[in-house]
N, C-alpha and C. Protein backbone atom coordinates (compact mmCIF):
# COMPACT_ATOMS: atom_id res chain seq x y z
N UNK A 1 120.28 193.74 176.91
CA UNK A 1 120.96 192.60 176.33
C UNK A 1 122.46 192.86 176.26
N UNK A 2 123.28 191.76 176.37
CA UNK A 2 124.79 191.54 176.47
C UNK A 2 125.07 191.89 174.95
N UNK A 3 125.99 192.81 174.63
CA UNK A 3 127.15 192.72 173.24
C UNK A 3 127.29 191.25 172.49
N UNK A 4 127.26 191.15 171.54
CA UNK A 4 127.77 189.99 170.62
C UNK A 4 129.51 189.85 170.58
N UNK A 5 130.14 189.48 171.04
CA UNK A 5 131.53 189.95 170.57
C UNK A 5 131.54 188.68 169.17
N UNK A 6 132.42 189.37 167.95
CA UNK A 6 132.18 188.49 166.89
C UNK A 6 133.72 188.20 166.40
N UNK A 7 134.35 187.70 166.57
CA UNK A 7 135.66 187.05 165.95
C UNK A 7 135.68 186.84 164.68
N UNK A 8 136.73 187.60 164.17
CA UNK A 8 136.52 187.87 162.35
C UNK A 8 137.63 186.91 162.46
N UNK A 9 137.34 186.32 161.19
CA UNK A 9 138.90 184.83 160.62
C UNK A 9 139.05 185.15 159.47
N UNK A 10 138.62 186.52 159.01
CA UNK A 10 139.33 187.02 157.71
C UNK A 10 139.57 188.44 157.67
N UNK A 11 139.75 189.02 156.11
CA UNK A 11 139.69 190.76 156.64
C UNK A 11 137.79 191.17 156.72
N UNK A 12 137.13 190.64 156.24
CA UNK A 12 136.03 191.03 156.37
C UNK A 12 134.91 189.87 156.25
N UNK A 13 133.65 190.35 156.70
CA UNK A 13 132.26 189.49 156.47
C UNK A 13 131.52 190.14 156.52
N UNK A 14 130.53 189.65 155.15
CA UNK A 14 129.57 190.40 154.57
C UNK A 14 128.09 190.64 155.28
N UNK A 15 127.09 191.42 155.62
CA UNK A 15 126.70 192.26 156.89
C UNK A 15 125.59 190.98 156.90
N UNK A 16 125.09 190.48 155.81
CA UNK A 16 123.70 189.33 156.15
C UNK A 16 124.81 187.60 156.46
N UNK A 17 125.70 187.78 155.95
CA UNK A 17 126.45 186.61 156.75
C UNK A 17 126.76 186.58 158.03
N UNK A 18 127.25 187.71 158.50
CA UNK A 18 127.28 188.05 159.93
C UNK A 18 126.39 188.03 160.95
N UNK A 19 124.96 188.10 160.39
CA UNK A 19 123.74 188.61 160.99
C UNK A 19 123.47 187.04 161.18
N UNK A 20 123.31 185.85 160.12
CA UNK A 20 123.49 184.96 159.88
C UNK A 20 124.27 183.95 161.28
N UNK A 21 125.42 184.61 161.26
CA UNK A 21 126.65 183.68 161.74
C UNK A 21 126.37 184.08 163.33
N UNK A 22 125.48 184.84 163.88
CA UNK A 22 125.82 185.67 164.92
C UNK A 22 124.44 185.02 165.49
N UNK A 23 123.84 184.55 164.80
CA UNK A 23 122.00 183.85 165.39
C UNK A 23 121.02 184.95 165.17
N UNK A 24 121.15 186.54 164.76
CA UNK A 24 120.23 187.13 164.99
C UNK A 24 119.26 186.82 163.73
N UNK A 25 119.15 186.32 162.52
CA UNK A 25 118.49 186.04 161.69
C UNK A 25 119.06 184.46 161.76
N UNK A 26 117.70 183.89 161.35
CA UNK A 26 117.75 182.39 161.36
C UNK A 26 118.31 181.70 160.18
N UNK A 27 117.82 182.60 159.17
CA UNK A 27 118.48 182.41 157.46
C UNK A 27 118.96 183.85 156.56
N UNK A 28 119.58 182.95 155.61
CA UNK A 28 120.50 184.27 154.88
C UNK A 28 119.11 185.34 154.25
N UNK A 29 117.73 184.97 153.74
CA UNK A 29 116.62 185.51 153.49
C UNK A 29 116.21 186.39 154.28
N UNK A 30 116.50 186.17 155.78
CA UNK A 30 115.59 186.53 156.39
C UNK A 30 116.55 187.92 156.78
N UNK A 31 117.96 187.53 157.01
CA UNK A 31 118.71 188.52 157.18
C UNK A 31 118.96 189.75 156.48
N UNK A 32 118.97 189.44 154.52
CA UNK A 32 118.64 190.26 154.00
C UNK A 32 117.13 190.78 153.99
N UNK A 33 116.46 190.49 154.37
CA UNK A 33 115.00 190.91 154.80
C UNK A 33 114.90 192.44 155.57
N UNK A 34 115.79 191.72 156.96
CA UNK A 34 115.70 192.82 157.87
C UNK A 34 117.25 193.64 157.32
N UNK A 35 117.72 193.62 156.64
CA UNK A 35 118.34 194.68 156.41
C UNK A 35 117.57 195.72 155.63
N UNK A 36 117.15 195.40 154.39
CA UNK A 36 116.11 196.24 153.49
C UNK A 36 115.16 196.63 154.36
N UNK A 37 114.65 196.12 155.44
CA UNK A 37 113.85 197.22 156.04
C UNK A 37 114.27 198.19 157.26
N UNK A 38 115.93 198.23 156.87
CA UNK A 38 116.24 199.22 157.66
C UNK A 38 116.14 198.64 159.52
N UNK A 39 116.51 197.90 159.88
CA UNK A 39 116.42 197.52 160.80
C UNK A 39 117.64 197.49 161.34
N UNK A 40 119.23 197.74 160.50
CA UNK A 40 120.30 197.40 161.09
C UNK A 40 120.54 198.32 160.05
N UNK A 41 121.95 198.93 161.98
CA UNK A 41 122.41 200.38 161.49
C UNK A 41 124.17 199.57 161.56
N UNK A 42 125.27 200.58 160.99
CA UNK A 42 126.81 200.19 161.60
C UNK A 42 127.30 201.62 161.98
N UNK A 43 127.97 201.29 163.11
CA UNK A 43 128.62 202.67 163.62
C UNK A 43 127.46 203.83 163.10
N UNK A 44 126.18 203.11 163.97
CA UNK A 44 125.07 204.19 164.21
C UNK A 44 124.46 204.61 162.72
N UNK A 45 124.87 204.26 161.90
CA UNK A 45 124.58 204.92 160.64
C UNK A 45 123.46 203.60 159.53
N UNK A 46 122.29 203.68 159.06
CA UNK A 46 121.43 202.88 158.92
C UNK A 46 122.07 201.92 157.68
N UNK A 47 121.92 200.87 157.40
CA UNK A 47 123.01 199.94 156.29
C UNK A 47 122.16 199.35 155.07
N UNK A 48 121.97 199.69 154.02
CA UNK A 48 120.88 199.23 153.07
C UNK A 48 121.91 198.01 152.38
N UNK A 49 122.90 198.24 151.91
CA UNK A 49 123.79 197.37 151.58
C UNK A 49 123.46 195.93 152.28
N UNK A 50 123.21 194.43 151.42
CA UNK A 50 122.97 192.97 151.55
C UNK A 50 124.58 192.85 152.19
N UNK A 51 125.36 193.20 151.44
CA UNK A 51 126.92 192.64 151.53
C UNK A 51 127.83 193.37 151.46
N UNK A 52 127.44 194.38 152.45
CA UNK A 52 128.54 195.63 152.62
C UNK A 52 129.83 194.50 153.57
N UNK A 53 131.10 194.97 153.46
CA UNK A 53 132.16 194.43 154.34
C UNK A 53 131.89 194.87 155.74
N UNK A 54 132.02 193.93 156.44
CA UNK A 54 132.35 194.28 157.74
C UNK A 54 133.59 194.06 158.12
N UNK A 55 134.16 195.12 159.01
CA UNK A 55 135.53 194.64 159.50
C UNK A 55 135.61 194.88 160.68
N UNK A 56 136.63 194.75 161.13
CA UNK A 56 137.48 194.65 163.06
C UNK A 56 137.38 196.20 163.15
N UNK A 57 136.29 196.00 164.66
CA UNK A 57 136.28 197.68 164.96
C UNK A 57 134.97 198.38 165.00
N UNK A 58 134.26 197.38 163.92
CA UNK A 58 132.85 198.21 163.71
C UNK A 58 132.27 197.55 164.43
N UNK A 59 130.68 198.58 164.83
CA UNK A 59 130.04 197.79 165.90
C UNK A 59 128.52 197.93 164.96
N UNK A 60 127.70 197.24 165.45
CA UNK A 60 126.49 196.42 164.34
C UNK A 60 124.97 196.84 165.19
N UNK A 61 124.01 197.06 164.96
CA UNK A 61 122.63 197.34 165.57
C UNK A 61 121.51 196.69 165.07
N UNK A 62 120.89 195.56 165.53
CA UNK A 62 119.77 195.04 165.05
C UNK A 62 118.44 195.28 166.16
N UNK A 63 117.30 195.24 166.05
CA UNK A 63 116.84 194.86 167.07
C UNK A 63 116.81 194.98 168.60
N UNK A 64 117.53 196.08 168.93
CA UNK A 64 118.22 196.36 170.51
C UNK A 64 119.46 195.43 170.56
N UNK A 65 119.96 194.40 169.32
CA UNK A 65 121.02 193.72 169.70
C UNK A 65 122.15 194.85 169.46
N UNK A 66 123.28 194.21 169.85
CA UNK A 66 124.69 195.06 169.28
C UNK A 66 125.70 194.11 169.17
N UNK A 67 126.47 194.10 167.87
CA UNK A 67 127.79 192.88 167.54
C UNK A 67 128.92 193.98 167.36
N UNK A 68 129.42 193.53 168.00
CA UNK A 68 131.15 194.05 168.31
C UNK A 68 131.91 193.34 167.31
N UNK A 69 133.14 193.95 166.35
CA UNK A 69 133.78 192.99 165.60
C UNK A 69 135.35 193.02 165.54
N UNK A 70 135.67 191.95 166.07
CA UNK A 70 137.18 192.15 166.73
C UNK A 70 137.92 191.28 165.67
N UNK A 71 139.07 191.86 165.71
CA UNK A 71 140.16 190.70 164.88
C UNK A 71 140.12 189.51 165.40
């Protein structure tokens, strides 16, 4: 599968909004869902955090997906 590239319009977005905003979860539930079960790592490292910041630079792991996050 192709990279997500994700265009940030602020300094940050929070990791189930993103997941959200990006199509890989259909709803904000479902997104925090698959985060608590460990399903999405950032910069390789596993993310338990609902609403950790994301910012420009980090790259995202769901599912075999991957979101790139650019200014």
């Amino acid at each position: 599968m192709n990279d997500i590239e994700f265009q940030l319009r602020g300094e940050y977005i929070e990791l189930d909004k993103l997941l959200k905003a990006t199509g890989l979860a259909q709803s904000g539930g479902q997104a925090r869902l698959m985060i608590t079960e460990g399903q999405v790592t950032v910069d390789g490292q596993p993310e338990s955090r609902k609403t950790a910041k994301m910012r420009a630079g980090q790259r995202i792991s769901v599912q075999g997906q991957h979101i790139r996050i650019v200014a």
